[in-house]
Protein backbone atom coordinates (compact mmCIF):
# COMPACT_ATOMS: atom_id res chain seq x y z
CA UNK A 1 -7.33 -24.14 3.31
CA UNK A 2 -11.02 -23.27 2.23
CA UNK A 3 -10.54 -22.61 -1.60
CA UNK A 4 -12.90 -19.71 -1.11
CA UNK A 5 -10.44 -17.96 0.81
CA UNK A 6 -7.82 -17.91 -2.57
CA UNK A 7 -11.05 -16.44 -4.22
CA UNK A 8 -11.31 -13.74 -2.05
CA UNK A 9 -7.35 -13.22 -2.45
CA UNK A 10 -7.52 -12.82 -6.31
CA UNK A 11 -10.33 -10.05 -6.25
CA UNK A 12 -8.20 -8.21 -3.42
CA UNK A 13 -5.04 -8.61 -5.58
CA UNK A 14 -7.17 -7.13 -8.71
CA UNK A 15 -7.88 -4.32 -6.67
CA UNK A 16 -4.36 -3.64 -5.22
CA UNK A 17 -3.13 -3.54 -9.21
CA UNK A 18 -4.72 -0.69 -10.12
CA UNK A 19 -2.71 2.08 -7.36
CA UNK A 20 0.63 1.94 -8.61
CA UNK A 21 -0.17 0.73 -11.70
CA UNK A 22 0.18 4.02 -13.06
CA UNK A 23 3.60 4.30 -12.21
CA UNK A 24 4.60 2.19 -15.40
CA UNK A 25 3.06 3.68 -17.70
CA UNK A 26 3.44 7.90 -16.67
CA UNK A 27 4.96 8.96 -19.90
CA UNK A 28 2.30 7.06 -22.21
CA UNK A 29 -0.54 9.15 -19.99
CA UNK A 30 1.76 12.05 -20.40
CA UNK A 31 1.84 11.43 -24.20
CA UNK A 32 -1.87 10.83 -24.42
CA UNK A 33 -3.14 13.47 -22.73
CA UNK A 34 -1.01 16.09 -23.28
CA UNK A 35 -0.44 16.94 -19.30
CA UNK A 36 2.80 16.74 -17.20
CA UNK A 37 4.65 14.07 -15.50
CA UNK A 38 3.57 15.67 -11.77
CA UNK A 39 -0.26 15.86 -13.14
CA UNK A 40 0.31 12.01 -14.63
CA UNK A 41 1.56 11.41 -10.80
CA UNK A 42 -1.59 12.89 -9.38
CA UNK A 43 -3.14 9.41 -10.49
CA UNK A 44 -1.43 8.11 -7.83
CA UNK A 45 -2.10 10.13 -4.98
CA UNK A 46 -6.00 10.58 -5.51
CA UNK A 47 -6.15 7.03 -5.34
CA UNK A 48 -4.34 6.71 -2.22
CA UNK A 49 -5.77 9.96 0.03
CA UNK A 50 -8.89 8.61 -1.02
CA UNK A 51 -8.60 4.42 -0.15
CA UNK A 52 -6.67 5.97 3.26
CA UNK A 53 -9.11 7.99 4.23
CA UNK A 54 -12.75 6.51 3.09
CA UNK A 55 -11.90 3.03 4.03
CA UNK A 56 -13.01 3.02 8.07
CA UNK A 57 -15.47 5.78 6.88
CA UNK A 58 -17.27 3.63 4.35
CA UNK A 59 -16.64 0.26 6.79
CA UNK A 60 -18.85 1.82 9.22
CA UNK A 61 -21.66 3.41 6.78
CA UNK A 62 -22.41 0.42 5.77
CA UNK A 63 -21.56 -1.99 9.19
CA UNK A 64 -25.60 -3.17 8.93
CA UNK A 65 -25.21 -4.74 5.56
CA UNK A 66 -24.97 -8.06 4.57
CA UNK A 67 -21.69 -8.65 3.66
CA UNK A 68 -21.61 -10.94 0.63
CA UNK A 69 -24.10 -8.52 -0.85
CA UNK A 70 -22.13 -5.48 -0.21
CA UNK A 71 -19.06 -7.43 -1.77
CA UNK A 72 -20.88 -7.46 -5.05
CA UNK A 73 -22.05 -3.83 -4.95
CA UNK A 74 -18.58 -2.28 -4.14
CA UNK A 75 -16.76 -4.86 -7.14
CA UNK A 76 -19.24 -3.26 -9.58
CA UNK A 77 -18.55 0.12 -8.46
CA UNK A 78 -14.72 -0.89 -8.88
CA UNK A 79 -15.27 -2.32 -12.38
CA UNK A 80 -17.42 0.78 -13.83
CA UNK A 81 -14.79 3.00 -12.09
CA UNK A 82 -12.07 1.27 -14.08
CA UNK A 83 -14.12 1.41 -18.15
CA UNK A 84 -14.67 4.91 -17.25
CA UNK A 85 -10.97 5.29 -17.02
CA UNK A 86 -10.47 3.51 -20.40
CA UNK A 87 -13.10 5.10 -22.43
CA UNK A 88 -13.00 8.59 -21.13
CA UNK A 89 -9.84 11.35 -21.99
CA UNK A 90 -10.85 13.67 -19.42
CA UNK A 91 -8.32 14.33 -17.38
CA UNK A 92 -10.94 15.55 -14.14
CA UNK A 93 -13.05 12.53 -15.27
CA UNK A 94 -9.93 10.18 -15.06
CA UNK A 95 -8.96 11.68 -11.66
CA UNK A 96 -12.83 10.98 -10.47
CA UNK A 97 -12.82 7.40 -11.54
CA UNK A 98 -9.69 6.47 -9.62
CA UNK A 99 -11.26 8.02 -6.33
CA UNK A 100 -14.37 6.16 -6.77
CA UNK A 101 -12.32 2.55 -7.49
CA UNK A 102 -10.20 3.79 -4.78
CA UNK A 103 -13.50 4.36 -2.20
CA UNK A 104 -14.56 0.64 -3.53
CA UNK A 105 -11.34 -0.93 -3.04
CA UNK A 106 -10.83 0.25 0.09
CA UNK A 107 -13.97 -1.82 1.24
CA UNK A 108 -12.95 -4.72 -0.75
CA UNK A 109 -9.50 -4.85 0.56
CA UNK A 110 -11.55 -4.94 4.39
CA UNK A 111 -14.41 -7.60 3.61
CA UNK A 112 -11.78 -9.88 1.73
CA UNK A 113 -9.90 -10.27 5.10
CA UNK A 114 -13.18 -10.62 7.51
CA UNK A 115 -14.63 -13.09 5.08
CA UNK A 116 -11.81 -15.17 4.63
CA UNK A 117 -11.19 -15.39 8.73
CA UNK A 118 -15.13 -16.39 8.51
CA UNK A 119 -14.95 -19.30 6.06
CA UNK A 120 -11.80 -20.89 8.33
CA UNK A 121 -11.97 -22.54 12.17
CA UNK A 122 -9.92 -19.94 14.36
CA UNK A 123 -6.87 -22.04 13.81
CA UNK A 124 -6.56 -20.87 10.38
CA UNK A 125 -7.43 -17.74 10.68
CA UNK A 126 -3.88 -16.13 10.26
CA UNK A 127 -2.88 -18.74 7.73
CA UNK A 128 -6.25 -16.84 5.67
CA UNK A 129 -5.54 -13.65 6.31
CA UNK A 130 -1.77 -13.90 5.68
CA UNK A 131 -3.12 -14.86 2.54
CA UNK A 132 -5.37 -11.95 1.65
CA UNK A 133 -2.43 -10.10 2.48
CA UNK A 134 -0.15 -11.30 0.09
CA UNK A 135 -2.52 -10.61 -2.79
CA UNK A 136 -2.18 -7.76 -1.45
CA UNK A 137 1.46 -7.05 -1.43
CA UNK A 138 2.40 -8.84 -4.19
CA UNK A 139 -0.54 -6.88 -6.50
CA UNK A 140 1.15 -3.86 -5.16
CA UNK A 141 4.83 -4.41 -6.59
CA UNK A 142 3.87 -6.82 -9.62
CA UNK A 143 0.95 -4.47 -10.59
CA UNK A 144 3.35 -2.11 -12.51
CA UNK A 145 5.52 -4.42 -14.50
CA UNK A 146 2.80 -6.58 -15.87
CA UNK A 147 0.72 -2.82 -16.42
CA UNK A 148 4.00 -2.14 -18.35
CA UNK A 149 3.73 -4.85 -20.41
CA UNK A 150 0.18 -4.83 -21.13
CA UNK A 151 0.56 -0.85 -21.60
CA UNK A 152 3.16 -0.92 -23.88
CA UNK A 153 2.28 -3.08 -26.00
CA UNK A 154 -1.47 -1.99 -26.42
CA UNK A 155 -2.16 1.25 -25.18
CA UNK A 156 -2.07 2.50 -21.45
CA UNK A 157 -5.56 1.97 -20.87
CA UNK A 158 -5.33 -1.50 -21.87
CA UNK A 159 -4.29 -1.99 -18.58
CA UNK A 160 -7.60 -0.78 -16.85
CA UNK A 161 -9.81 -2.75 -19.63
CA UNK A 162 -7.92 -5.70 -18.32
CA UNK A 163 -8.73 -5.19 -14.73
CA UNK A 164 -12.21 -4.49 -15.30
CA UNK A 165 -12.13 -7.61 -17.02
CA UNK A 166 -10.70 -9.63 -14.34
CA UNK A 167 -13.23 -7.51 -12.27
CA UNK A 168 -16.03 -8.86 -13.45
CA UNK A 169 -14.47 -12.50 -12.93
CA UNK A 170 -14.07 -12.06 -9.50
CA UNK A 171 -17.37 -10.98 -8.95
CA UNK A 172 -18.64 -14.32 -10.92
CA UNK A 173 -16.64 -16.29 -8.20
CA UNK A 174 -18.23 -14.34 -4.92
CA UNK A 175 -21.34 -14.72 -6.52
CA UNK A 176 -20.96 -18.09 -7.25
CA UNK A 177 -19.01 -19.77 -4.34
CA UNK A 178 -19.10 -17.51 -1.53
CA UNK A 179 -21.93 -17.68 1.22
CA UNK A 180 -23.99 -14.82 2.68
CA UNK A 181 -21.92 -13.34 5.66
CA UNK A 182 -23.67 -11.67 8.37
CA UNK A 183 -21.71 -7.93 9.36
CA UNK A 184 -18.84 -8.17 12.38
CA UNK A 185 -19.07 -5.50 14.95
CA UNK A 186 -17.42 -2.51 13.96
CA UNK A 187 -15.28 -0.53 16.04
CA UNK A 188 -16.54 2.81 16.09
CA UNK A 189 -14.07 5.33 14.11
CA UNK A 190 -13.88 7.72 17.07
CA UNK A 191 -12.74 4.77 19.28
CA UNK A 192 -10.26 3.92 16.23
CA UNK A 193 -8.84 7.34 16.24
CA UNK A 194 -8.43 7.60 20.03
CA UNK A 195 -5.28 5.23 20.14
CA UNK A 196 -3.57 8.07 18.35
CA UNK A 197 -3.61 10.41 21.62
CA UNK A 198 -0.94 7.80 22.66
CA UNK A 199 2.53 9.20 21.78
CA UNK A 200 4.20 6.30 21.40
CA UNK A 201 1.50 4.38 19.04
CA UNK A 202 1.10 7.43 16.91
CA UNK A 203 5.38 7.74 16.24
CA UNK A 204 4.75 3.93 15.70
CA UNK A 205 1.98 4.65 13.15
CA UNK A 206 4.26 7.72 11.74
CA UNK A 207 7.28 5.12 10.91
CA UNK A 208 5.14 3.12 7.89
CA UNK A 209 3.54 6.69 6.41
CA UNK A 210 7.42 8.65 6.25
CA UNK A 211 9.27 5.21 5.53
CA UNK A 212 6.45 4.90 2.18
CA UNK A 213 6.04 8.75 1.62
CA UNK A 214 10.50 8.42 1.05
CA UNK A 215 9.64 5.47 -0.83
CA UNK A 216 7.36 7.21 -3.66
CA UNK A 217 9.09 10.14 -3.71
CA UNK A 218 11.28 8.16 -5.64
CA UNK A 219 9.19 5.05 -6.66
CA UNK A 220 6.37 6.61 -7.73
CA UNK A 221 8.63 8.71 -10.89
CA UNK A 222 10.92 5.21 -11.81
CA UNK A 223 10.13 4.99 -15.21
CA UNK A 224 11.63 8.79 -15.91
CA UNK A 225 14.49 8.25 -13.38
CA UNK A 226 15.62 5.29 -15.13
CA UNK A 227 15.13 6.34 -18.81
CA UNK A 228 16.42 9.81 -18.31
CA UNK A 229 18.96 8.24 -16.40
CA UNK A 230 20.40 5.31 -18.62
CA UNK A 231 17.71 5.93 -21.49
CA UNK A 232 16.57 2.30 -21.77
CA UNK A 233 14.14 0.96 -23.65
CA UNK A 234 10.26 0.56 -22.49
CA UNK A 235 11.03 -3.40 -22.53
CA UNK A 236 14.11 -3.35 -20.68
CA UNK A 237 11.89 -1.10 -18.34
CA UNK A 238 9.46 -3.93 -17.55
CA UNK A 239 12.59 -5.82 -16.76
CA UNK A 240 13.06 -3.34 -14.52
CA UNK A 241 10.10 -3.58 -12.54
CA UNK A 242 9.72 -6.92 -12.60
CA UNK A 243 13.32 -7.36 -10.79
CA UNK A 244 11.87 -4.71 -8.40
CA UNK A 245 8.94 -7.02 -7.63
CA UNK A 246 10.44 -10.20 -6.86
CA UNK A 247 12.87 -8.30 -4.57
CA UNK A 248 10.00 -6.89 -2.73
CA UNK A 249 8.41 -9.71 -2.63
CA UNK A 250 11.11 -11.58 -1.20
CA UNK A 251 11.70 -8.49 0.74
CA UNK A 252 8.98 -9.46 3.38
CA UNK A 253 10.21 -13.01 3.67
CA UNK A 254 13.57 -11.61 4.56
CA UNK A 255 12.16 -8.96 7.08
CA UNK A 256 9.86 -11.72 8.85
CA UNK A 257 13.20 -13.87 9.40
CA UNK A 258 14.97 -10.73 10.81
CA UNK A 259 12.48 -10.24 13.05
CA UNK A 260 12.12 -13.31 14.53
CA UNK A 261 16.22 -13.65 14.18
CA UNK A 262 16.86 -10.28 15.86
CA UNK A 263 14.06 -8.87 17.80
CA UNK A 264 10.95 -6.38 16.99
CA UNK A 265 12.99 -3.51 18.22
CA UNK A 266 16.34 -3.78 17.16
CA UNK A 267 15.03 -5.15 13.51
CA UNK A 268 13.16 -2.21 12.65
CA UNK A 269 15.79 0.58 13.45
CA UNK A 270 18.49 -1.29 11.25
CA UNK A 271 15.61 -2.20 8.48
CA UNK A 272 14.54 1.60 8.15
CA UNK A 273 18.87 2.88 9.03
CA UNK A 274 19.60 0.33 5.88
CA UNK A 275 16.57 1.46 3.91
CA UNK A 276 17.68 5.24 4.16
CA UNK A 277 21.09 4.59 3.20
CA UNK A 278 20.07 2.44 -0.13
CA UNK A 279 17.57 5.61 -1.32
CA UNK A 280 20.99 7.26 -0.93
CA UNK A 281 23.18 4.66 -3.03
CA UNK A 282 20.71 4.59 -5.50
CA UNK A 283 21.80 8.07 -6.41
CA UNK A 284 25.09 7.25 -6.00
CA UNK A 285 25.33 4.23 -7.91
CA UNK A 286 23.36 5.93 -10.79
CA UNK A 287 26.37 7.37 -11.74
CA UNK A 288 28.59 4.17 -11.96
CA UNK A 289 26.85 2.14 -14.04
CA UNK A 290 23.52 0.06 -14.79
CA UNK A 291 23.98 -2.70 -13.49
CA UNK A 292 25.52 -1.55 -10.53
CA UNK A 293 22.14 0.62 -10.19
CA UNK A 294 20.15 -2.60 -10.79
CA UNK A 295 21.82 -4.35 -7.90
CA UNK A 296 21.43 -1.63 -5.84
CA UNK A 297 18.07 -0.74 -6.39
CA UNK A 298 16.78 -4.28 -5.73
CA UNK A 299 18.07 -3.56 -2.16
CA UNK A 300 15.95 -0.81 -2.04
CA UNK A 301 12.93 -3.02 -3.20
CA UNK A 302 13.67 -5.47 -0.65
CA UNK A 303 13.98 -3.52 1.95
CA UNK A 304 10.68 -1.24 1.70
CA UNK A 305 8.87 -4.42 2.20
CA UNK A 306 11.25 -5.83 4.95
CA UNK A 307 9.66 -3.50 7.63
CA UNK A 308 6.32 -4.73 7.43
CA UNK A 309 6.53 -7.77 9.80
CA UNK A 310 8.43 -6.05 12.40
CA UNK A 311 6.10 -3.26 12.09
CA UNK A 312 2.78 -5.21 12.49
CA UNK A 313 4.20 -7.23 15.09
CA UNK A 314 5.60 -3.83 17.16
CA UNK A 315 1.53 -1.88 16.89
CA UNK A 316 0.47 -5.77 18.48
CA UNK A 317 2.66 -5.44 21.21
CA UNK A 318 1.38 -1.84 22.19
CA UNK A 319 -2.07 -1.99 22.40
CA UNK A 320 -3.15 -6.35 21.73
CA UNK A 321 -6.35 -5.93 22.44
CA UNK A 322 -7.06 -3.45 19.03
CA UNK A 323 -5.41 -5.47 16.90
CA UNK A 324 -7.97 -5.14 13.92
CA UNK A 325 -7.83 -1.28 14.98
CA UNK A 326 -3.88 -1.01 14.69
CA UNK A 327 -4.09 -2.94 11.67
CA UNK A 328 -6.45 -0.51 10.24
CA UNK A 329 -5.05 2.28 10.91
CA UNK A 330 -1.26 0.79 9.81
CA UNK A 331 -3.42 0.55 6.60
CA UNK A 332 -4.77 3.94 6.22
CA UNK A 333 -0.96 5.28 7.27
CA UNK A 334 0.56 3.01 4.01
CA UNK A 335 -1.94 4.49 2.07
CA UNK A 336 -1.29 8.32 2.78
CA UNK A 337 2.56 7.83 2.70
CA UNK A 338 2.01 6.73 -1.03
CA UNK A 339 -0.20 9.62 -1.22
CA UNK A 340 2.40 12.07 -0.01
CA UNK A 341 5.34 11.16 -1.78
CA UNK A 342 3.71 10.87 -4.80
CA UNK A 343 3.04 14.88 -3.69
CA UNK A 344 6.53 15.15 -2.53
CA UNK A 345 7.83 13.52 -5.57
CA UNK A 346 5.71 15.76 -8.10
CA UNK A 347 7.02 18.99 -6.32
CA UNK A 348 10.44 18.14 -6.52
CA UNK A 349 9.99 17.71 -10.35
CA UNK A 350 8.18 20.67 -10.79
CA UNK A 351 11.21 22.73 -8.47
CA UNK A 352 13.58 21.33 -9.99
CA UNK A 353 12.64 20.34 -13.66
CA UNK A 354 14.35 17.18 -13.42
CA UNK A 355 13.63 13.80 -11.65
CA UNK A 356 17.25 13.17 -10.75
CA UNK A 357 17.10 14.90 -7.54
CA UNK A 358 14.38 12.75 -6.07
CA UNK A 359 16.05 10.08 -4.71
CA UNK A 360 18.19 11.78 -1.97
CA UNK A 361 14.87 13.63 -1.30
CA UNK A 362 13.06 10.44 -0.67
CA UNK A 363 16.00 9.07 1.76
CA UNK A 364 16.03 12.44 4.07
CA UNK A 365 12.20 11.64 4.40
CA UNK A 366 13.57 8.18 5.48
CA UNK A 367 16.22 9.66 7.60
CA UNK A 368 13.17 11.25 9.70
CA UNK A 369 11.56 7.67 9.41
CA UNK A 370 15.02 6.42 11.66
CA UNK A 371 14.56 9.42 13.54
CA UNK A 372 10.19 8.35 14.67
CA UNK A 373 10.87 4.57 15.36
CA UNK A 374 14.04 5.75 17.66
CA UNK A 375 11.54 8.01 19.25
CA UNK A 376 8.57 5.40 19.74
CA UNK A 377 11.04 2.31 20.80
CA UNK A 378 12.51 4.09 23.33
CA UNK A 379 9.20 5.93 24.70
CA UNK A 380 7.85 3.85 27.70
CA UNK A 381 4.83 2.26 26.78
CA UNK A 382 1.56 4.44 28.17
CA UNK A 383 -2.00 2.60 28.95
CA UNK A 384 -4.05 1.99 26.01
CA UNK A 385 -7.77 3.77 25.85
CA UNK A 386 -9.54 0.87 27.89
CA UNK A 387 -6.73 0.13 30.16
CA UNK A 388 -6.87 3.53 31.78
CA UNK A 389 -10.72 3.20 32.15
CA UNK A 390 -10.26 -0.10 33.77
CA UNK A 391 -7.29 1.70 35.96
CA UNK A 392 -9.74 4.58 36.65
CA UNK A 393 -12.58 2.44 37.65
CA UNK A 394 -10.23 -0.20 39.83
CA UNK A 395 -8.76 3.26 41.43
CA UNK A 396 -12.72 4.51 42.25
CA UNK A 397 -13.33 1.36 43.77
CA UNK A 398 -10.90 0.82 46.05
């Protein structure tokens, strides 16, 4: 594999630290700067409405520049976006910063996997963007333990310094090693949008965005669940998410063997059925006993990651010829269920004064999750955009 590709796979796992990262460290930001636990949460969702919904915005603004060059520009953006949120303790300025790295990241996250499929022959290309995509993921669920440890042992922007730092690395090895790429065609956004007028890719889209929106409800607000909870310490905390990482990680190893085992269809109705029933069990087995919790809770992790294969592999099968367009939008859908239960998550604190209620929150949103993808796999599949123009235009003909 092109080593230029694992380059490109370092600066996207950099940038996927820095969303969730935040959910480590909540009650040092709380401390800090003197604001809630839901406001402290808010860090969270900025960063996702705004990566979710700039990313094919920005993609296509700037579909006419070079793309090495454009690399560069967005990284610094990301970097200066990241020291503003360690020397600044303004709240609105802190909540400004994370949109902007957000808006850069999204682009990142998008040139990272074009570039690497450009630097390989085209019977490597999966093998490269598999691995952008597991910078990805794994930056995603490993971001908040080693924030954690980095936060509480120096300060919870620490954290941010470091990623700026690492930043500012990754741009040294673009700069360095990468070549100039010339811009891919870009699929309009209106013509990325118009899959969604097809029921049954839209309640296929819905299935990530309510399955992660259950997710943070919970996720997003661990730290106080688990210390109000058990009232463990901040280290036995990072232990916490650490365990939480591997078995996510791991989580998308199992759910690729499941769905090559059992089917697309069949593996993501008893993924997302199992899912629902573990947010529930959490809950349950709070009240028994840590370690019971633990267990249980790295079931959870597992399975919020175990969808993902069967889920990618379900959008190819309806519409295989907008794959980057399914994939993109699958993308934006992640990003505003994160968003949303982060939302979700914050109001039920707010209602309710109290994080424990959360979690059975989070698993009726994944209840409704069960209740799309039953909807979509048994909906009969409808022509795509451009196969009902071809239809139209065979039917004129003839």
């Amino acid at each position: 594999m092109n080593f230029r590709v694992y380059i490109l796979a370092i600066a996207a796992f950099v940038v996927g630290m820095v969303e969730l990262i935040v959910g480590g460290i909540l009650s040092l930001i709380v401390e800090d700067l003197q604001i809630s636990i839901s406001a402290a949460g808010q860090l969270i969702t900025i960063f996702s409405v705004s990566f979710a919904i700039s990313g094919p915005i920005l993609i296509n603004l700037t579909a006419k520049l070079e793309r090495k060059k454009l690399y560069l520009y967005t990284m610094a953006i990301f970097m200066i976006s990241n020291l503003i949120v360690v020397f600044t303790s303004s709240y609105a300025a802190i909540i400004a910063a994370r949109a902007f790295s957000a808006m850069s990241g999204s682009v990142i996250v998008v040139l990272s996997v074009s570039m690497a499929a450009s630097l390989v022959p085209e019977s490597h290309k999966g093998r490269a963007i598999g691995i952008i995509y597991m910078g990805i993921s794994g930056s995603l669920v490993l971001g908040v333990p080693i924030g954690m440890v980095i936060g509480n042992a120096y300060g919870w922007r620490a954290p941010f310094l470091v990623i700026a730092v690492l930043s500012l690395l990754s741009m040294a090895g673009i700069a360095l090693f990468t070549k100039r790429t010339a811009p891919n065609p870009v699929v309009p956004l209106r013509k990325q949008l118009s899959l969604l007028k097809n029921g049954k890719i839209i309640s296929a889209q819905l299935i990530v965005l309510l399955l992660l929106t259950g997710h943070l409800t919970l996720y997003g607000y661990l730290q106080p669940y688990v210390q109000s909870t058990f009232h463990v310490s901040n280290n036995m905390m990072s232990v916490v998410y650490f365990l939480f990482g591997i078995a996510a990680v791991s989580g998308g190893w199992i759910g690729g063997w499941i769905a090559d085992r059992f089917g697309t269809k069949r593996s993501i109705l008893a993924i997302v059925a199992f899912f629902a029933a573990s947010m529930f069990a959490v809950m349950l087995t709070a009240q028994i006993s840590f370690w019971v919790f633990l267990i249980t809770m790295m079931i959870w992790s597992a399975l919020s990651w175990a969808i993902s294969p069967a889920q990618q592999t379900y959008l190819l099968q309806l519409a295989p010829d907008h794959a980057e367009t399914q994939l993109s939008l699958n993308s934006s859908m992640l990003h505003l269920g994160i968003a949303s239960g982060s939302v979700i998550g914050s109001a039920v604190i707010d209602q309710t004064k109290t994080v424990a209620h959360n979690p059975w929150v989070g698993g009726l949103i994944a209840v409704a999750a069960f209740g799309v993808a039953l909807f979509s796999l048994t909906r009969r599949s409808a022509p795509t955009t451009d196969d009902a123009t071809v239809s139209a235009a065979t039917a004129e003909q003839l």
